[in-house]
Structures are given as C-alpha cells and as structure tokens.
Protein backbone atom coordinates (compact mmCIF):
# COMPACT_ATOMS: atom_id res chain seq x y z
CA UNK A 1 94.13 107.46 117.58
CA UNK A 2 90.77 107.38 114.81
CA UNK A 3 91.27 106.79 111.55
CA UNK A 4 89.75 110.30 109.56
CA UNK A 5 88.85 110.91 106.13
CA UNK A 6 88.95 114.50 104.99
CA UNK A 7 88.03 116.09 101.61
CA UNK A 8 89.26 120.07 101.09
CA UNK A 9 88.18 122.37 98.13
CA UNK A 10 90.44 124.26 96.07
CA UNK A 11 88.04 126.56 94.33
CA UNK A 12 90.47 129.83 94.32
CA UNK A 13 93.19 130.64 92.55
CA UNK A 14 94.28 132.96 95.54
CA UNK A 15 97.68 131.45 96.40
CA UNK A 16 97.58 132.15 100.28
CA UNK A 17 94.35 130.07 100.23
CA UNK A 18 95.65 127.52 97.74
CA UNK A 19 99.21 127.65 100.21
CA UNK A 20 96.68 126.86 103.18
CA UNK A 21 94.88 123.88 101.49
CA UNK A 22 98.31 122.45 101.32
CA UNK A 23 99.23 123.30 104.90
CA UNK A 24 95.64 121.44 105.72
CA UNK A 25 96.62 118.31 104.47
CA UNK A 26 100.13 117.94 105.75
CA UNK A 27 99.35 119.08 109.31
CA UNK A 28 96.37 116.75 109.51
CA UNK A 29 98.69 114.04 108.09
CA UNK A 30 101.53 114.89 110.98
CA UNK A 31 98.53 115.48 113.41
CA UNK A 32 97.28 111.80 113.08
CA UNK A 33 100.22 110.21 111.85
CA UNK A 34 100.95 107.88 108.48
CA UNK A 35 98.07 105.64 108.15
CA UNK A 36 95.53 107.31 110.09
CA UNK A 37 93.80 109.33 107.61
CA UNK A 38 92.62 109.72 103.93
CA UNK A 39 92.98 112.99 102.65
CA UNK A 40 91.75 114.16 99.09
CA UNK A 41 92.38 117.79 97.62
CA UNK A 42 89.73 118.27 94.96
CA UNK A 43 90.47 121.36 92.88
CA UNK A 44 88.05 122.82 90.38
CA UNK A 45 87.21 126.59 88.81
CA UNK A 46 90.37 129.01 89.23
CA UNK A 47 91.32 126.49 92.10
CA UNK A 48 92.51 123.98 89.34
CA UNK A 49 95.95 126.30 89.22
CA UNK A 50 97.32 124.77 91.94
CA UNK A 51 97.36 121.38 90.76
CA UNK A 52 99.08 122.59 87.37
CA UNK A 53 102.63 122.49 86.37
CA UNK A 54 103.26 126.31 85.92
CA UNK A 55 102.00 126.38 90.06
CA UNK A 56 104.50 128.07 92.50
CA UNK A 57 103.75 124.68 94.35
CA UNK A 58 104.12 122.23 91.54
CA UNK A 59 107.28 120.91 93.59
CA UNK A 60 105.22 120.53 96.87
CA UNK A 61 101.74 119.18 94.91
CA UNK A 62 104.13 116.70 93.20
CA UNK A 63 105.92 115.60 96.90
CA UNK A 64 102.33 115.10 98.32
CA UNK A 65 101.09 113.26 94.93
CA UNK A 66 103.36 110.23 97.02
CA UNK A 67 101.54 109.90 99.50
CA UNK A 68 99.46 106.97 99.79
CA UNK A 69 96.85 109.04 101.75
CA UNK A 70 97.00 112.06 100.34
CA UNK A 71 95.05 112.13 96.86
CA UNK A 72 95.22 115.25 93.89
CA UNK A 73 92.14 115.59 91.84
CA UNK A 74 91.24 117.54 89.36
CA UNK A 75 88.01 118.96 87.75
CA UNK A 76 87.60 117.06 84.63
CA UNK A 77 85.17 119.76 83.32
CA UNK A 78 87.43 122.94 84.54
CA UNK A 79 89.75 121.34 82.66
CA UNK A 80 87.74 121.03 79.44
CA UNK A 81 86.57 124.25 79.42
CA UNK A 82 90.25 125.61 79.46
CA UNK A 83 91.05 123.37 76.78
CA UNK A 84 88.24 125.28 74.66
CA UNK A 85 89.20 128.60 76.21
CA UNK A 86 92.58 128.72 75.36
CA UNK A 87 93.36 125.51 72.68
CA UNK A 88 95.51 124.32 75.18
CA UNK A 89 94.76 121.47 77.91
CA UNK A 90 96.08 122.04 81.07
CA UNK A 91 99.21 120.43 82.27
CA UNK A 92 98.92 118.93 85.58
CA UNK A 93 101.85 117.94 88.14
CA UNK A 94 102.33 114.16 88.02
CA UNK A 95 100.48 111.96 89.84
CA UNK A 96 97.21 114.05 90.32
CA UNK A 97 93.85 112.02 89.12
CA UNK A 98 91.50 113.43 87.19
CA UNK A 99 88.18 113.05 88.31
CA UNK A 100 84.68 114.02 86.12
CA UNK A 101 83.40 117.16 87.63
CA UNK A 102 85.13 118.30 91.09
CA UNK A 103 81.90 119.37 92.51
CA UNK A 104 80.23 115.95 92.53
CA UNK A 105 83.59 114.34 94.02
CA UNK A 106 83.08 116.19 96.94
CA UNK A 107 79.39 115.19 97.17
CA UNK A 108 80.35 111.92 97.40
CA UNK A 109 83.60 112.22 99.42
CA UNK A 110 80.74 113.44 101.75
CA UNK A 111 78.07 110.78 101.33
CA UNK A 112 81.57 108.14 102.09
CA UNK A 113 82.13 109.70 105.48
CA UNK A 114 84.56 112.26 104.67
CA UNK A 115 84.67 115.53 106.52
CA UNK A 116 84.50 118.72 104.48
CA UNK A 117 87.29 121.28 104.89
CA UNK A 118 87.22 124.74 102.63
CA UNK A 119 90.17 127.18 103.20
C-alpha cells in the first residue's frame, strides 16, 4: 500500500458530476484504506453548490467533512462574488474550509505532490 494525495475540482454545478466528485473521494478512500491518502475537494464557480447547505448532498458533504483525510474547500472569491450578487453569503455545510481563491489551491495542491482529478 502508498500513501496518495489527490486534489478533485468541483467547477460545475451539474449534480451527476458534482455526485461523481463525491463518489471519487470515497472510493479512493475504500480503495486505499483509512490513512493511506489525503484527499481535498476544492469547489469554486457554479461548483461551489455542492458544498452549500441547500445541496441535495449537504447530508453526505457534511458525513465526509469527518474525515480526517478527506478535506471541503471552498472558493473564497466565488463566494464573495455571490455575496455581492445576491446580498446574501453563501451558507456552507459544516466543517468545509474556506480557502482564498479555489483556483490557486489546486495549483498548489499540485506543486505539494497531489494528483489532479476533474470529473
């Protein structure tokens, strides 16, 4: 057994493809068992849905949020610029981070070692 670290992009608000992002992480996580891997689900654009508490997988994004290697983020500026959009900020499921722009986590979930996954 290897020890893996994996970064995925949520950048749609399609819900198959946000479904399969999910699916990603858990059957890597069963694949290599608890402790083998770190796995971060970076959401950003329409993709930052998923990660929200009116998501049909709020329940399941909240589930995985406890997980010691499984990590949430969000897009700190999707989230401002839906805050000026609509007055409102989002509300996201407990326990997902917010990180400053979801684009440049990825970068450097990349320039760490982490192997890029994009449903």
């Amino acid at each position: 057994m290897f020890y893996l670290l994996v970064v995925i992009q949520v950048s749609t608000g399609d819900p198959l493809t946000q479904t399969i992002a999910l699916n990603n992480a858990v059957n890597l996580q069963k694949a290599l068992g608890p402790g083998n891997a770190q796995i971060e689900i970076v959401a950003y654009g329409p993709g930052l849905s998923l990660l929200t508490k009116n998501s049909k997988q709020a329940k399941r994004v909240a589930g995985l949020a406890m997980y010691d290697d499984i990590t949430l983020s969000a897009c700190g500026n999707t989230m401002k610029k839906i805050e000026k959009k609509s007055g409102k900020k989002p509300q996201l499921v407990e326990g997902v981070k917010v990180v400053p722009a979801g684009v440049l986590r990825i970068i450097e979930l990349q320039n760490q070692g982490y192997a890029y996954i994009r449903p």
